[in-house]
N, C-alpha and C. Protein backbone atom coordinates (compact mmCIF):
# COMPACT_ATOMS: atom_id res chain seq x y z
N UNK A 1 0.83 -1.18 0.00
CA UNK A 1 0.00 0.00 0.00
C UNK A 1 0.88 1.25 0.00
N UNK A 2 0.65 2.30 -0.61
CA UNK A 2 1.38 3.87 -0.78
C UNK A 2 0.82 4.47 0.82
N UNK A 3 1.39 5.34 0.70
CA UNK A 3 1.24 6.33 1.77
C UNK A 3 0.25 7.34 2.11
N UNK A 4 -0.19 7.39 0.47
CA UNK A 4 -1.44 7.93 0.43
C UNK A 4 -3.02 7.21 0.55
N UNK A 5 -2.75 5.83 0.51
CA UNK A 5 -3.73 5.13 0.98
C UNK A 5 -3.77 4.71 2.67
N UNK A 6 -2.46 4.66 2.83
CA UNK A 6 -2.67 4.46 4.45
C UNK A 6 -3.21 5.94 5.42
N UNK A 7 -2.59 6.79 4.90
CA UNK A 7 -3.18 8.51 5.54
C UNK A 7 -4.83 8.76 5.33
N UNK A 8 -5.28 7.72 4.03
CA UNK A 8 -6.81 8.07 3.72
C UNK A 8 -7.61 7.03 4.78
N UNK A 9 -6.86 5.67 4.91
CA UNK A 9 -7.17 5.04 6.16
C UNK A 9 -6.94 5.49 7.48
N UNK A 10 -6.04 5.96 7.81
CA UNK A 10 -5.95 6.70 9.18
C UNK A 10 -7.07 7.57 9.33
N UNK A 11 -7.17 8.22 8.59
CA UNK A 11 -8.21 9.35 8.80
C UNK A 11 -9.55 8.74 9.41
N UNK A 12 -10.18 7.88 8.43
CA UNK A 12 -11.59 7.38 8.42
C UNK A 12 -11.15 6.82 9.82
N UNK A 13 -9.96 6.38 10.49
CA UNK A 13 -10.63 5.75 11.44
C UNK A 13 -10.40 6.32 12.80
N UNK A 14 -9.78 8.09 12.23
CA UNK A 14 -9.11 8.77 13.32
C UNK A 14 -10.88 9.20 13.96
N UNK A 15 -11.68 9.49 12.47
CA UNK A 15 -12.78 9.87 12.85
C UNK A 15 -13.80 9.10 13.07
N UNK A 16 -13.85 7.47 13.14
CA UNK A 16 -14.38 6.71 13.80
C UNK A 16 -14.08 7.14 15.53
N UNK A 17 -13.19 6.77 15.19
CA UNK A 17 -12.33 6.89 16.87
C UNK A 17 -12.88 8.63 17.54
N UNK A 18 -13.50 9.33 16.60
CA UNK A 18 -13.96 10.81 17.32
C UNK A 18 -15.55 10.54 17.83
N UNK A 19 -16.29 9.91 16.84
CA UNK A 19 -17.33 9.67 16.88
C UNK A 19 -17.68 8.42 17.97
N UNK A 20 -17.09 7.42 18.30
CA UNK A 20 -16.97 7.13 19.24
C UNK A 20 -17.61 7.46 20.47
N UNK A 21 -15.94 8.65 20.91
CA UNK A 21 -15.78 9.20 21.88
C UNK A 21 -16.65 10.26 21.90
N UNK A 22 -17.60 11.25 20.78
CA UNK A 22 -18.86 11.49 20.90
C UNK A 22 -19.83 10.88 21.47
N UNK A 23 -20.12 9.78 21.27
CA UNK A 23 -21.46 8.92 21.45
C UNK A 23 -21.04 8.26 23.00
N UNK A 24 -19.72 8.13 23.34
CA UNK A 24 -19.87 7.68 24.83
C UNK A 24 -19.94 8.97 25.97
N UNK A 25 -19.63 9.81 25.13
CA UNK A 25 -19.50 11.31 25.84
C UNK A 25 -21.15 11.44 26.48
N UNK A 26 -21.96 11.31 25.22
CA UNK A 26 -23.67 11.75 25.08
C UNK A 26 -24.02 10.49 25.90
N UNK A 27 -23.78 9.71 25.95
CA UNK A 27 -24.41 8.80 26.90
C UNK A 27 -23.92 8.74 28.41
N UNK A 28 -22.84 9.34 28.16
CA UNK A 28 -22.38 9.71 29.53
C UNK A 28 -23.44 10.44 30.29
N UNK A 29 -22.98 11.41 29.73
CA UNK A 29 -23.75 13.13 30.07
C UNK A 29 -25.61 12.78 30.12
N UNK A 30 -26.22 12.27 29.64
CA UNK A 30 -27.20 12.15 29.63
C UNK A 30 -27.42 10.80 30.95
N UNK A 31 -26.94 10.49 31.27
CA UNK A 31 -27.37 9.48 32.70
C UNK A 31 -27.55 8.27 32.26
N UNK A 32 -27.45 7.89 31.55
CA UNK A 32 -27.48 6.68 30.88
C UNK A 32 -27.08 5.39 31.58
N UNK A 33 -28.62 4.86 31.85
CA UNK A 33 -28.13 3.28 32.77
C UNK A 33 -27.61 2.27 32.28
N UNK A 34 -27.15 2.36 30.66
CA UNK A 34 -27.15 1.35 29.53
C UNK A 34 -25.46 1.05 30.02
N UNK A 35 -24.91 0.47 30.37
CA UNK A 35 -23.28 0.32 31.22
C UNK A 35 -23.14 -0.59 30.25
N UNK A 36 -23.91 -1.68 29.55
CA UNK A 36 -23.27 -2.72 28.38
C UNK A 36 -23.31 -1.73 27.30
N UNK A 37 -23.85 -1.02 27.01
CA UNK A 37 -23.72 -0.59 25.68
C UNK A 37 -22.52 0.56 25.61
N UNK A 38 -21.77 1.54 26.98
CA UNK A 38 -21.11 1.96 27.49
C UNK A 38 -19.83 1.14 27.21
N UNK A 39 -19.62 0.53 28.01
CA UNK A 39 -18.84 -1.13 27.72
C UNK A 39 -18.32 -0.94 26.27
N UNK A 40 -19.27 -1.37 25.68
CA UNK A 40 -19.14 -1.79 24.41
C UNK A 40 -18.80 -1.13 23.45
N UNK A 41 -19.05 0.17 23.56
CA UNK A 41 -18.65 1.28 22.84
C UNK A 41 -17.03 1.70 23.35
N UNK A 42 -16.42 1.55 24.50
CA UNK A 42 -15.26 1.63 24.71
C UNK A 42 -14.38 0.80 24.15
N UNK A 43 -14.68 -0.84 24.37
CA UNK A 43 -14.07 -1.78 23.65
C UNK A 43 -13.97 -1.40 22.36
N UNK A 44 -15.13 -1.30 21.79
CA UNK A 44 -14.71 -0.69 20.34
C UNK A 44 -13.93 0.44 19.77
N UNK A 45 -13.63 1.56 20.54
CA UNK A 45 -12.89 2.53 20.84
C UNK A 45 -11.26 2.19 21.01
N UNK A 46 -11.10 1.66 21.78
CA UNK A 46 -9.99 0.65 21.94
C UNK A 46 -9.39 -0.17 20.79
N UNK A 47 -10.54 -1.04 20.14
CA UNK A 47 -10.07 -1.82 18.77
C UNK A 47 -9.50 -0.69 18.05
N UNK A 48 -10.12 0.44 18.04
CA UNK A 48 -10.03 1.55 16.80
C UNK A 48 -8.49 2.15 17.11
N UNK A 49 -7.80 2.08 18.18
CA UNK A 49 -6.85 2.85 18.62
C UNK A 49 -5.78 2.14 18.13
N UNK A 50 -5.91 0.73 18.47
CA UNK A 50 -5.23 -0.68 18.47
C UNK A 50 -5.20 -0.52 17.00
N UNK A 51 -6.16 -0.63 15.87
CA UNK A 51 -6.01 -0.45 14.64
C UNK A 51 -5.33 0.84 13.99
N UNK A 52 -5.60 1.85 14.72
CA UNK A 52 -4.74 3.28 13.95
C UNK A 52 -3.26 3.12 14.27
N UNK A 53 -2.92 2.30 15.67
CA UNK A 53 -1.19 2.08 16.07
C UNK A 53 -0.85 1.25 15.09
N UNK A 54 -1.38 0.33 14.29
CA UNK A 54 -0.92 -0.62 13.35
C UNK A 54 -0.71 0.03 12.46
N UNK A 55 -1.90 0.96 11.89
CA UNK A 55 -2.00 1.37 10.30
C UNK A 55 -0.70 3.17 10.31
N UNK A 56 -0.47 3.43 11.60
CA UNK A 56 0.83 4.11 11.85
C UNK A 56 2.30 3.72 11.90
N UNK A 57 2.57 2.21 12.37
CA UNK A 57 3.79 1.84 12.36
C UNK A 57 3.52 1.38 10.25
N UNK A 58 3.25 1.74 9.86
CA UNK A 58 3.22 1.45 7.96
C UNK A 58 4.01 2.20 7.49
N UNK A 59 3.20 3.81 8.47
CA UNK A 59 4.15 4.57 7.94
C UNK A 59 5.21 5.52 7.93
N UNK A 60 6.18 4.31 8.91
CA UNK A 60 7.21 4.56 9.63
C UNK A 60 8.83 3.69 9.13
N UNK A 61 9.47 4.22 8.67
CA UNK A 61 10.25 2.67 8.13
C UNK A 61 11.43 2.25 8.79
N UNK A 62 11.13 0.60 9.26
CA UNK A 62 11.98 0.51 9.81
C UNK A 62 13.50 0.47 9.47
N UNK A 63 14.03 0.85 10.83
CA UNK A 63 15.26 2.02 11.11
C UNK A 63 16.15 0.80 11.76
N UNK A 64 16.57 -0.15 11.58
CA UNK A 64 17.90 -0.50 12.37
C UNK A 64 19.38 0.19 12.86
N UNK A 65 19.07 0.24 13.95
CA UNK A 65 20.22 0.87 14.79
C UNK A 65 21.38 0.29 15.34
């Protein structure tokens, strides 16, 4: 993959990863007894982070020292 396809992937999932942290924000803030769906939305938050550290070491090249 080019560099310009991995930066167009980062993005989409920088802004997954915003929207997210929107939607657990609003369920926060709103009192929300829903703690699995809370849960669940973090875990997924997490995958998304876990996936942008991958799709970042791409575009990094390794450097032996």
């Amino acid at each position: 993959m080019n560099d310009f396809t991995v930066q167009a992937r980062l993005a989409e999932l920088r802004q997954d990863h915003r929207d997210l942290d929107a939607a657990i924000a609003a369920l926060e803030d709103a009192g929300s007894q829903d703690q699995l769906r809370v849960a669940r939305l973090k875990r997924q938050k997490l995958r998304l982070k876990d996936e942008i550290s991958a799709w970042e070491r791409q575009l990094v090249p390794d450097i032996i020292a």
